[in-house]
N, C-alpha and C. Protein backbone atom coordinates (compact mmCIF):
# COMPACT_ATOMS: atom_id res chain seq x y z
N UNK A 1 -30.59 -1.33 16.30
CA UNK A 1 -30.04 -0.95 17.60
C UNK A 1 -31.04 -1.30 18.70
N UNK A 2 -30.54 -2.13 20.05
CA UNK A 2 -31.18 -1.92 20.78
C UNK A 2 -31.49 -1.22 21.68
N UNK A 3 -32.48 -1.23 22.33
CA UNK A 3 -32.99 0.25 23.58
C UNK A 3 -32.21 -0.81 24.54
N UNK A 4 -31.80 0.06 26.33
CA UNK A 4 -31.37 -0.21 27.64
C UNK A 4 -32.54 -1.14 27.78
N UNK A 5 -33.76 -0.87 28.17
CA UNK A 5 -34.42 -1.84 28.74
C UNK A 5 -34.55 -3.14 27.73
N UNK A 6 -34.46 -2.84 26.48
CA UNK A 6 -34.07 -4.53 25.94
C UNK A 6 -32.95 -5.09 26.29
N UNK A 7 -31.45 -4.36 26.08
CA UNK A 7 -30.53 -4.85 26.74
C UNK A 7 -30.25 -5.86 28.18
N UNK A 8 -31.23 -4.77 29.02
CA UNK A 8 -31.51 -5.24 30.39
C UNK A 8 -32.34 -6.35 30.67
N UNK A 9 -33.30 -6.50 29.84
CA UNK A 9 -33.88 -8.04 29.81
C UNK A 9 -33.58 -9.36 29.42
N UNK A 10 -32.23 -9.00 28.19
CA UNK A 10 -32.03 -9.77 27.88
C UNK A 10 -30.70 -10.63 28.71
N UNK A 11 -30.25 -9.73 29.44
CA UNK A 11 -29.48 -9.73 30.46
C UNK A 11 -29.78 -10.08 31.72
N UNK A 12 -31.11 -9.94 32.05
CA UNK A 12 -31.86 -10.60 33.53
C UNK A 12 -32.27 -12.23 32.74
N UNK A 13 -32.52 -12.41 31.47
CA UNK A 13 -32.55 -14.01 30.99
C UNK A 13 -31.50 -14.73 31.24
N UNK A 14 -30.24 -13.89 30.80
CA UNK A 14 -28.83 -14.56 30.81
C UNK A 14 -27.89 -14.89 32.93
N UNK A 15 -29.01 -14.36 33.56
CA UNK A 15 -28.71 -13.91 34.64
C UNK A 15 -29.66 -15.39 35.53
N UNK A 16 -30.80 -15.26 34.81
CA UNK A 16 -31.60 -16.67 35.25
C UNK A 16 -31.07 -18.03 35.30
N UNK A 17 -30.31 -17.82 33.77
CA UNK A 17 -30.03 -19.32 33.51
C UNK A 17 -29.07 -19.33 34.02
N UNK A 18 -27.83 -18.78 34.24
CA UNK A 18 -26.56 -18.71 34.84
C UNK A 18 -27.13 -19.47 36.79
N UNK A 19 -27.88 -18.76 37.20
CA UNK A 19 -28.31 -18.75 38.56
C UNK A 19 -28.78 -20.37 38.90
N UNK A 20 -29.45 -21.08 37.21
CA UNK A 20 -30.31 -22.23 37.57
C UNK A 20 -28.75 -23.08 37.65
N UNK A 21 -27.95 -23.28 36.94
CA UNK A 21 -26.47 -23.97 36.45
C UNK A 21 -26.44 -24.21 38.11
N UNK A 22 -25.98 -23.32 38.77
CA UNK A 22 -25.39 -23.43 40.40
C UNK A 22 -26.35 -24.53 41.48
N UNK A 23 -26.13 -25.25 41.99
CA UNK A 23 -26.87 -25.81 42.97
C UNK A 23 -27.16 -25.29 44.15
N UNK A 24 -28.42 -25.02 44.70
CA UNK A 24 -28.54 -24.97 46.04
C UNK A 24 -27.84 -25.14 47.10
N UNK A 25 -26.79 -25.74 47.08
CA UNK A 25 -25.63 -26.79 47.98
C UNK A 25 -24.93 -25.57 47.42
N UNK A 26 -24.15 -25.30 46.72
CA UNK A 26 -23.25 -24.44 46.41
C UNK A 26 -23.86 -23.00 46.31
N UNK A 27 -25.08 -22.27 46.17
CA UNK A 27 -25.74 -21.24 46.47
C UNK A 27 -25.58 -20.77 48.03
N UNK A 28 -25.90 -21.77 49.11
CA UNK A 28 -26.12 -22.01 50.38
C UNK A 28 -24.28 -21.47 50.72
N UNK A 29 -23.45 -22.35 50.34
CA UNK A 29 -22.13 -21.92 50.40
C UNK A 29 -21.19 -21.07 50.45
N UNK A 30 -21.78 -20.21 48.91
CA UNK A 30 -21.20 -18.84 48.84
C UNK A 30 -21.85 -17.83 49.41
N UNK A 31 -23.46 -18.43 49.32
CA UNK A 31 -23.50 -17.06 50.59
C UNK A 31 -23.06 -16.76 51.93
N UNK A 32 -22.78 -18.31 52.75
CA UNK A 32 -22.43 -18.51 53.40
C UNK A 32 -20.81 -17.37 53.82
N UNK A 33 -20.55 -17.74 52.72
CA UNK A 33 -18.69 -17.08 52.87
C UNK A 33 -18.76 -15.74 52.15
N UNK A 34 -20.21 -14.93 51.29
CA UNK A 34 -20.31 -13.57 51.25
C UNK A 34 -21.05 -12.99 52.80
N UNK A 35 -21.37 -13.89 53.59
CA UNK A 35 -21.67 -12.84 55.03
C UNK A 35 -20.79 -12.88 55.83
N UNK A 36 -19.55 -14.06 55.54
CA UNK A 36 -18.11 -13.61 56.47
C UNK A 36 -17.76 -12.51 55.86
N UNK A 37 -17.35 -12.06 54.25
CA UNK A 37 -16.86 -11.32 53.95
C UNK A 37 -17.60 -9.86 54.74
N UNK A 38 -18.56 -9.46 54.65
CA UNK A 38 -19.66 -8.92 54.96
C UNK A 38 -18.62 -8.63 56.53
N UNK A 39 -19.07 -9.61 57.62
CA UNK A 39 -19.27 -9.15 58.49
C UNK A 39 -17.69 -9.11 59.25
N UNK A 40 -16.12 -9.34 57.97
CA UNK A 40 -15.03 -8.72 58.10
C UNK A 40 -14.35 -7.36 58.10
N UNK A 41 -16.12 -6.57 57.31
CA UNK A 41 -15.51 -5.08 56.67
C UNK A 41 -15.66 -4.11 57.86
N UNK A 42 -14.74 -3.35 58.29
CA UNK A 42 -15.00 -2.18 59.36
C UNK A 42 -16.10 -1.61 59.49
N UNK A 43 -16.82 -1.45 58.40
CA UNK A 43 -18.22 -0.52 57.87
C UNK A 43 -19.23 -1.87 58.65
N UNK A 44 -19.10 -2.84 58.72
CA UNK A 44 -20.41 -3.83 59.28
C UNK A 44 -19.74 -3.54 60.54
N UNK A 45 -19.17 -3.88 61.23
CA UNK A 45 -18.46 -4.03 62.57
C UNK A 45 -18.76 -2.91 62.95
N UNK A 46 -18.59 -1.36 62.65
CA UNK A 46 -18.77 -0.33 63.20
C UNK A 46 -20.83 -0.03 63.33
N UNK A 47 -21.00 -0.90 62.39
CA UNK A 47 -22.36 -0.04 62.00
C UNK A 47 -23.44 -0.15 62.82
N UNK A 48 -24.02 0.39 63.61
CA UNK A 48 -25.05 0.19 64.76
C UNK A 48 -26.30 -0.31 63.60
N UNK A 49 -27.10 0.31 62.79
CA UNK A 49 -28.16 0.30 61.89
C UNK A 49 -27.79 -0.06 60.65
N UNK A 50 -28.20 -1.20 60.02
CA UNK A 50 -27.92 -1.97 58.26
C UNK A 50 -29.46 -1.92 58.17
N UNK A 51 -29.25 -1.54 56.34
CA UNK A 51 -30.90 -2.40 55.82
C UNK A 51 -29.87 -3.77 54.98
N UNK A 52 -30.62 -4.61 55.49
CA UNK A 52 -30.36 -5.98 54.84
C UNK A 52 -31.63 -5.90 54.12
N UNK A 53 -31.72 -7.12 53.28
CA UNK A 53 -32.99 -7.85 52.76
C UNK A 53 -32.77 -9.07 52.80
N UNK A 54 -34.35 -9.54 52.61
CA UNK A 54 -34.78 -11.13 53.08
C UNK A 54 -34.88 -11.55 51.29
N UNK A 55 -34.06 -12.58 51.05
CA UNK A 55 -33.61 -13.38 50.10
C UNK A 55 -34.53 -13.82 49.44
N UNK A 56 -34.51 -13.97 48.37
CA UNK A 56 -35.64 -14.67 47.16
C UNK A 56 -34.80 -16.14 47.29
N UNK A 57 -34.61 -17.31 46.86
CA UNK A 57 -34.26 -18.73 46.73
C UNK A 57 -33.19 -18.33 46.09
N UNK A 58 -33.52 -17.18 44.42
CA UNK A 58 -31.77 -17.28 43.86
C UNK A 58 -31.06 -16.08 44.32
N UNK A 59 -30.96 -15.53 45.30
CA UNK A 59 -29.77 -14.52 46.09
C UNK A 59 -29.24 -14.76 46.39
N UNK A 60 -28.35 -13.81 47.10
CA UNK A 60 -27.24 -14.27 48.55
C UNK A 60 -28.32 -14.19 49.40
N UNK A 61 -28.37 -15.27 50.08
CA UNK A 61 -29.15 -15.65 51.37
C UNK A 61 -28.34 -14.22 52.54
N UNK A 62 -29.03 -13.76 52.97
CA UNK A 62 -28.52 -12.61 54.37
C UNK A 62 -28.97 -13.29 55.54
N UNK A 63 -29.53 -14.82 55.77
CA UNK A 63 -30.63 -15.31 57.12
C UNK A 63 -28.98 -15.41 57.92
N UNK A 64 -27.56 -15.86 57.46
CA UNK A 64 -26.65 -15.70 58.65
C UNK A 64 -26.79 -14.40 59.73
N UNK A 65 -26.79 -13.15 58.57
CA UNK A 65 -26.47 -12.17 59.36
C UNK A 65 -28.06 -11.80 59.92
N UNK A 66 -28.79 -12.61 59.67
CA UNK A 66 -30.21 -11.85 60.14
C UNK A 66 -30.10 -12.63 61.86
N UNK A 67 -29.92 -13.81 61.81
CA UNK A 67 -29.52 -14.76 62.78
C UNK A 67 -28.62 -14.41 63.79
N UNK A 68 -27.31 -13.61 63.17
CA UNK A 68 -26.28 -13.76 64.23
C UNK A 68 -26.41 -12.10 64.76
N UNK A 69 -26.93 -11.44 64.20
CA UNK A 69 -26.77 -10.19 64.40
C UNK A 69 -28.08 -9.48 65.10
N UNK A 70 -29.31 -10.15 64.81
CA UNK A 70 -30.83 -9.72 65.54
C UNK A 70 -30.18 -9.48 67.22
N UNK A 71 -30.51 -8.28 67.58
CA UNK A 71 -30.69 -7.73 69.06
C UNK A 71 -29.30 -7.29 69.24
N UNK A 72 -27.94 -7.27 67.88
CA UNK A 72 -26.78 -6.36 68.65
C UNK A 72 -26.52 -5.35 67.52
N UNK A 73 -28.01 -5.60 66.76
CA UNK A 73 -27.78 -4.62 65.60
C UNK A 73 -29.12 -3.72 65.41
N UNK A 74 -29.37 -3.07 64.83
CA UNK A 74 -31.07 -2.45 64.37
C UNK A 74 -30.72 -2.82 63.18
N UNK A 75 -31.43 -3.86 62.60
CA UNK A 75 -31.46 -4.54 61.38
C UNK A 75 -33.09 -4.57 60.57
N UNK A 76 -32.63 -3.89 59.70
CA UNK A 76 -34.13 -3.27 58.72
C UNK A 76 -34.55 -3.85 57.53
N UNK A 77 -35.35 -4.29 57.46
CA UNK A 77 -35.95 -5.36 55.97
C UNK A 77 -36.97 -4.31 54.77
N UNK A 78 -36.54 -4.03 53.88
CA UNK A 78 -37.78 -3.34 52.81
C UNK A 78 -38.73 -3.78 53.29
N UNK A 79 -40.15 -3.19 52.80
CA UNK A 79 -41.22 -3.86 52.76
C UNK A 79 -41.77 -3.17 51.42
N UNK A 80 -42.11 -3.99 50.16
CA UNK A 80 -42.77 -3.09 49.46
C UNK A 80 -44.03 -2.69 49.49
N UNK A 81 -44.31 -1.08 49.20
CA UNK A 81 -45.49 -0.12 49.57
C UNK A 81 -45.57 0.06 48.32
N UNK A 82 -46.75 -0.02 47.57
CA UNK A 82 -47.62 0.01 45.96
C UNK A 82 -45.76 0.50 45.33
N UNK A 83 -45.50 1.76 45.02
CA UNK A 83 -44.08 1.65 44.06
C UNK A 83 -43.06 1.67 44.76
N UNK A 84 -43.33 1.69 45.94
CA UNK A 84 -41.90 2.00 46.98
C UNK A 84 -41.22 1.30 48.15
N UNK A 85 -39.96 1.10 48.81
CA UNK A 85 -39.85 -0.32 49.56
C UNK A 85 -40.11 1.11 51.05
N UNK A 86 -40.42 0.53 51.80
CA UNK A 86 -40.46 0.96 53.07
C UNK A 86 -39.49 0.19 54.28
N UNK A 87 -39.16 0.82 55.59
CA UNK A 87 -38.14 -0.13 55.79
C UNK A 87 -38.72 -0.23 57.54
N UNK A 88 -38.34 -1.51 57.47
CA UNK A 88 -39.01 -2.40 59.26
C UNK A 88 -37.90 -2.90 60.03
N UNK A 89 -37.97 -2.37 60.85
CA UNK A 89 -37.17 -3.16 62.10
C UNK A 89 -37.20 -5.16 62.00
N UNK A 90 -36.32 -5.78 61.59
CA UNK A 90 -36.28 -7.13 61.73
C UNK A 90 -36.27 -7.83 63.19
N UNK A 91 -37.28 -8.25 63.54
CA UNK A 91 -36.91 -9.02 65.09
C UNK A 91 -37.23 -10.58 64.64
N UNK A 92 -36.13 -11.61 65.60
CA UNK A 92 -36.58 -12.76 65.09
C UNK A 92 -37.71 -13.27 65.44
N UNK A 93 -38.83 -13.00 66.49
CA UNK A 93 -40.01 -13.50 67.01
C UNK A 93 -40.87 -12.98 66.25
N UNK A 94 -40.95 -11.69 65.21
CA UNK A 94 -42.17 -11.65 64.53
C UNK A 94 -42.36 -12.04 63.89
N UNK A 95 -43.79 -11.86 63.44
CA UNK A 95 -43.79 -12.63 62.27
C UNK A 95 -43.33 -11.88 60.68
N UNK A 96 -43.03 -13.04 60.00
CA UNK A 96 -42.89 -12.51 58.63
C UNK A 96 -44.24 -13.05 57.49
N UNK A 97 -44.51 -12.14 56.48
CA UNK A 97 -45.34 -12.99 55.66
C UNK A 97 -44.75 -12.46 54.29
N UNK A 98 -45.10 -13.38 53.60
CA UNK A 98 -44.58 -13.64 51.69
C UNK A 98 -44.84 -12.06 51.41
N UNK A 99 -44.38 -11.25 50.40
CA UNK A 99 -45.38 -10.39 49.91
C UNK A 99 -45.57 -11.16 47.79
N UNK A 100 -46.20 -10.45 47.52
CA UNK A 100 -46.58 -11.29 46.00
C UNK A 100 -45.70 -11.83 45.24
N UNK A 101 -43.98 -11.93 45.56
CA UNK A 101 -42.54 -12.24 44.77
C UNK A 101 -42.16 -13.54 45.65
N UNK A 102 -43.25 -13.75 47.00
CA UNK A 102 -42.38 -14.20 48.01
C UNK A 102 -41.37 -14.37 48.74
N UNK A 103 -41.10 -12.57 48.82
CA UNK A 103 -40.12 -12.29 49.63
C UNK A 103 -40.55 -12.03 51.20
N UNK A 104 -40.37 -12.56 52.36
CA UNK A 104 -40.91 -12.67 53.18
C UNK A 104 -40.24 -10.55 54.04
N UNK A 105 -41.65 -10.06 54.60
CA UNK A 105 -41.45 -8.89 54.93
C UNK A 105 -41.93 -9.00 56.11
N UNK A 106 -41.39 -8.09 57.04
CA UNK A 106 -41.92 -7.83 58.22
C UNK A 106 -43.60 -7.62 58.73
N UNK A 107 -44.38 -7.79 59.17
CA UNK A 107 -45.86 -7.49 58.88
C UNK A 107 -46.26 -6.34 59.21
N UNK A 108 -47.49 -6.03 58.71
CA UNK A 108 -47.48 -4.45 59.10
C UNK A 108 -47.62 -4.25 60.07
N UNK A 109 -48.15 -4.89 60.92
CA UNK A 109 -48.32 -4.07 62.20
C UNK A 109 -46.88 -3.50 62.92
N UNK A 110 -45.85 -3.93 62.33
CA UNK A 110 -44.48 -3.22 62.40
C UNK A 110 -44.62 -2.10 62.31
N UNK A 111 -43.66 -0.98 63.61
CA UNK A 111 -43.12 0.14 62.75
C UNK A 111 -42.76 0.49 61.92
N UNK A 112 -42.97 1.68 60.86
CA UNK A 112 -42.14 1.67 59.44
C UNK A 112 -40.84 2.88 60.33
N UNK A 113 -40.00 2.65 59.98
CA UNK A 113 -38.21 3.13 60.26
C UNK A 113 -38.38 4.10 59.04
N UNK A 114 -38.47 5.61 59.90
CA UNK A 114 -38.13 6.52 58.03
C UNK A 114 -36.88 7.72 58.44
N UNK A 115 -35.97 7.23 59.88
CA UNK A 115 -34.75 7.97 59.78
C UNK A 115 -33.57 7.72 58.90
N UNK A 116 -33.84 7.82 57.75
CA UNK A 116 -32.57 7.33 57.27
C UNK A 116 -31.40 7.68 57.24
N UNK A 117 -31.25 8.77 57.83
CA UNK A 117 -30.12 9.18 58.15
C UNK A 117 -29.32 8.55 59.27
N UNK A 118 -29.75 7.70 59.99
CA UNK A 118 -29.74 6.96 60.95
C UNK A 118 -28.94 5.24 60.88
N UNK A 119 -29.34 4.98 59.36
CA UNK A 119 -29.06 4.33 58.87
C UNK A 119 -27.31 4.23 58.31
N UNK A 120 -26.43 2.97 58.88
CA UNK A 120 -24.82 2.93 59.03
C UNK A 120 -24.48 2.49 57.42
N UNK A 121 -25.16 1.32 56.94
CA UNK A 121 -24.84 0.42 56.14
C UNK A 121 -25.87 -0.06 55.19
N UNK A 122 -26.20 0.06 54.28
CA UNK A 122 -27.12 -0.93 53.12
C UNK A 122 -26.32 -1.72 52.41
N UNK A 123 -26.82 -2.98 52.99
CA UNK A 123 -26.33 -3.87 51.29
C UNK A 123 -28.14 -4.62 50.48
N UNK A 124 -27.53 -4.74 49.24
CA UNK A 124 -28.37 -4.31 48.13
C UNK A 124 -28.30 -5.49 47.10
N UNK A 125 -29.09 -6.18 47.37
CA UNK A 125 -29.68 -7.34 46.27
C UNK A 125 -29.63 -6.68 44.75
N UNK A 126 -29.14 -7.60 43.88
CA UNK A 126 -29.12 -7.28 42.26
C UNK A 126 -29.61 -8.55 41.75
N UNK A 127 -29.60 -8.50 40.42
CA UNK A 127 -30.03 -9.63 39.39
C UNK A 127 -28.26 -9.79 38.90
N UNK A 128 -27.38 -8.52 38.58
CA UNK A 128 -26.00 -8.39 38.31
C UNK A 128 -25.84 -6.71 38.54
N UNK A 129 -24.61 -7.15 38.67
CA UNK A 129 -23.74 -5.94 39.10
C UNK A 129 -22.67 -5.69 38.11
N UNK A 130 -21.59 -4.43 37.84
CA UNK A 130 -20.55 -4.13 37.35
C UNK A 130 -19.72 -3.66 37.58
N UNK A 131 -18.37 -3.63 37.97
CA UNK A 131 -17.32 -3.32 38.09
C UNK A 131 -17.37 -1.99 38.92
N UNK A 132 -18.17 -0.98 38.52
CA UNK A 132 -18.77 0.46 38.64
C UNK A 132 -19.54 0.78 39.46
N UNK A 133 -20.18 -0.51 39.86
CA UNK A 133 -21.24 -0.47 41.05
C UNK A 133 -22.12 -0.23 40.07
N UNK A 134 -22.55 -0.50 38.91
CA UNK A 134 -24.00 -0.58 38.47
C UNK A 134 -24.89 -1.81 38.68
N UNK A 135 -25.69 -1.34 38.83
CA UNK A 135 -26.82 -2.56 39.76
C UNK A 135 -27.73 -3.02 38.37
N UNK A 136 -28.41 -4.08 38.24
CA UNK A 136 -29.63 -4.75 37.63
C UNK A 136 -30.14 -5.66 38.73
N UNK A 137 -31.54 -4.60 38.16
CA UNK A 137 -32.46 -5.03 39.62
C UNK A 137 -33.87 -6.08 38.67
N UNK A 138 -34.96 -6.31 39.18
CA UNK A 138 -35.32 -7.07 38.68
C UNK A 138 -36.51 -6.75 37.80
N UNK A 139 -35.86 -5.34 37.77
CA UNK A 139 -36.83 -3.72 36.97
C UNK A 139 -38.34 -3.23 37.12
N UNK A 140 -38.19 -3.40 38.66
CA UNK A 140 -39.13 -2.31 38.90
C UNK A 140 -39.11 -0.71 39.62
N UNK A 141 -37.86 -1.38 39.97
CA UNK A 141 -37.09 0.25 40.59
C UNK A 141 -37.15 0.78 42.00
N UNK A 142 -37.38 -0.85 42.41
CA UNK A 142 -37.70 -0.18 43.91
C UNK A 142 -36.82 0.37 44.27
N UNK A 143 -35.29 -0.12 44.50
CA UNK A 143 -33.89 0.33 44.70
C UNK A 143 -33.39 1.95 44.24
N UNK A 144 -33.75 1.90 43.07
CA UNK A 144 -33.54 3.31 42.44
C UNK A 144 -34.27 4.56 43.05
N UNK A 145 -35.01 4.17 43.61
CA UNK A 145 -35.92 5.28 44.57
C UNK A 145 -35.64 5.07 45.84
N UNK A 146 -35.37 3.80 46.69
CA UNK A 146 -34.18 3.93 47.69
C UNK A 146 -33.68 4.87 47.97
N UNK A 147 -32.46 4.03 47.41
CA UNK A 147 -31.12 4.13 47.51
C UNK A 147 -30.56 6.11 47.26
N UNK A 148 -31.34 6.66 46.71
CA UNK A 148 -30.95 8.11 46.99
C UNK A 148 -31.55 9.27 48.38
N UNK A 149 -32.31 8.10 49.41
CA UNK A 149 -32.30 8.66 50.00
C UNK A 149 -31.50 8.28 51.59
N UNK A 150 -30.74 7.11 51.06
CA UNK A 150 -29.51 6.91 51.89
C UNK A 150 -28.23 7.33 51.69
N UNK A 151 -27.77 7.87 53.00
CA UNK A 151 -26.31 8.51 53.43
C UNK A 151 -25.26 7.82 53.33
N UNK A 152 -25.66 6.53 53.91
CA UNK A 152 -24.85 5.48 54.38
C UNK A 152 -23.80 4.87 53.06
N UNK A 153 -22.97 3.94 53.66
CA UNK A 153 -22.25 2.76 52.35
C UNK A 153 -23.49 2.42 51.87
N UNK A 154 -23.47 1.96 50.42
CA UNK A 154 -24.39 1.22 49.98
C UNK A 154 -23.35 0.01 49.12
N UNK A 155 -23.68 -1.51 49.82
CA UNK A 155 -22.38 -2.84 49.32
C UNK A 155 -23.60 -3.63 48.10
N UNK A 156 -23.29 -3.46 47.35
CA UNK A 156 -24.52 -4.94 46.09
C UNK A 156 -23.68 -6.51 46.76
N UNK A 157 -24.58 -6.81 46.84
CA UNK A 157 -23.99 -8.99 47.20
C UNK A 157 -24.67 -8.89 46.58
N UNK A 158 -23.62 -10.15 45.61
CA UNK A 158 -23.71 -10.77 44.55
C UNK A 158 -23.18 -11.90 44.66
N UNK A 159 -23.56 -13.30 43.85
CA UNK A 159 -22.75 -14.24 43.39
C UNK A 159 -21.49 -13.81 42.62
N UNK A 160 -20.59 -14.18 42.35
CA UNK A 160 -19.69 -14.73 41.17
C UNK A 160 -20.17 -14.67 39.92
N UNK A 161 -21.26 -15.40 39.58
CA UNK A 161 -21.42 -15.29 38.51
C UNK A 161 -22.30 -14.06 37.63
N UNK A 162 -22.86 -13.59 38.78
CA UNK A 162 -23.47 -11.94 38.57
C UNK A 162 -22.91 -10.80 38.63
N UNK A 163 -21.53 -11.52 38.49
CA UNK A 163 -20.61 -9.62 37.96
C UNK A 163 -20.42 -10.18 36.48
N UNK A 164 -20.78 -8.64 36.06
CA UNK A 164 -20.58 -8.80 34.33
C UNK A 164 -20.26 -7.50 33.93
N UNK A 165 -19.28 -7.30 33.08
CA UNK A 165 -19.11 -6.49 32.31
C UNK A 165 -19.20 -4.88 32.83
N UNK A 166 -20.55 -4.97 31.94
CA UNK A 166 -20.94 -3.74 32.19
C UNK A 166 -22.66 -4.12 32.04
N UNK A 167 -23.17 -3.39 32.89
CA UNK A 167 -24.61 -3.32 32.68
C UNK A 167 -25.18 -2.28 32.21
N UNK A 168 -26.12 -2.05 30.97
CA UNK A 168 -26.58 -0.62 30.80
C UNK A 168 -27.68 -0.11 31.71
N UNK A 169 -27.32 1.21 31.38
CA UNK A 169 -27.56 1.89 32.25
C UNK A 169 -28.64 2.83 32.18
N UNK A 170 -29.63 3.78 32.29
CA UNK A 170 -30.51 4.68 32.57
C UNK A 170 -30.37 5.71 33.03
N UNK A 171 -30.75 6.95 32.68
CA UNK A 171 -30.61 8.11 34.11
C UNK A 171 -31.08 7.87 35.09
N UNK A 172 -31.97 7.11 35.84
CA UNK A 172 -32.65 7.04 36.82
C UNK A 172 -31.64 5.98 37.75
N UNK A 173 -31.01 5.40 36.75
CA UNK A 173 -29.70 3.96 37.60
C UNK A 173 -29.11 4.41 38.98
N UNK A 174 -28.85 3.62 40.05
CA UNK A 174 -28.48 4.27 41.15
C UNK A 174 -27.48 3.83 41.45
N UNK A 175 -25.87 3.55 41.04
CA UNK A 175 -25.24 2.43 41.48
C UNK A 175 -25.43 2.39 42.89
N UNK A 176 -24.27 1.64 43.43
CA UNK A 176 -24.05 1.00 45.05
C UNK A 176 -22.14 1.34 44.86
N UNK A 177 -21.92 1.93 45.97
CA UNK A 177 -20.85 2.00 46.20
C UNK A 177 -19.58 0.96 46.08
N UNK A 178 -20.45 -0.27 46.56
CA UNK A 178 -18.94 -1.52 46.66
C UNK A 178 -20.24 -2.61 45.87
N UNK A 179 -19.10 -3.25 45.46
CA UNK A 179 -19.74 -5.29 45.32
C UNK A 179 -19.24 -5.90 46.04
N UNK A 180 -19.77 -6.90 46.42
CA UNK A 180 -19.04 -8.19 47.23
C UNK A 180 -19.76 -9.01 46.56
């Protein structure tokens, strides 16, 4: 029998190779047409404050909505803090730098944002998602310690090819309310 976290690894492998299959050209695409979907839903349109995140190469790219939405939104980027993401005001003139995954974060000399109650909307990067809103993250848990201290919708963007099944699960698992 296997344990969840073997399951789950072997499932972030099957999640890699699936991701390499797709081209950049067609990556670029669908994300393209997951931030229309995105920015069709009443919940984005109404929402004064989103935490987005800034894209690794194999995500849904969010730079549309970081682009079209900077200065008519308060738009918030993680930043990870030793086990925990912290969250920054996105402006397009600052600067951003890599952090060790090369996910580009706001710099510190940013405010850190800790009203979260304040907060309208999260959508939520996965490795895969399920039917259920169960998330696979890329298991370190930043999300899982999140995500319970937001009020708000919480949406997972995903590709197509990162809905599966079912993902196992943990007590500590946090789903997300919707997929797209």
């Amino acid at each position: 029998m296997t344990s969840c976290s073997e399951e789950k690894r072997a499932l972030r492998r099957e999640i890699r190779q699936r991701k390499q299959l797709v081209s950049e050209v067609e990556k670029a695409r669908l994300s393209h047409l997951l931030c229309q979907q995105v920015e069709a839903l009443p919940v984005w349109q109404e929402a004064r404050t989103v935490l987005l995140y800034h894209a690794l190469g194999d995500e849904v790219s969010t730079q549309d909505l970081l682009q079209r939405w900077a200065g008519q939104k308060t738009l918030l980027l993680p930043v990870v803090d030793g086990d925990d993401l912290l969250l920054k005001p996105y402006r397009p003139q600052a600067a951003m730098t890599p952090n060790r995954w090369d996910i580009l974060e706001p710099t510190t000399d940013t405010e850190v944002f800790s009203d979260y109650q304040a907060i309208d909307l999260a959508l939520i990067p996965g490795m895969a998602f399920d039917a259920d809103g169960h998330r696979l993250g890329r298991g370190k848990g930043y999300y899982d310690r999140l995500l319970p201290k937001l009020s708000c919708p919480t949406i997972g963007i995903c590709f197509p090819f990162q809905k599966v099944e079912k993902i196992p699960v943990e007590p500590w698992d946090i789903p997300v309310q919707r997929v797209l």
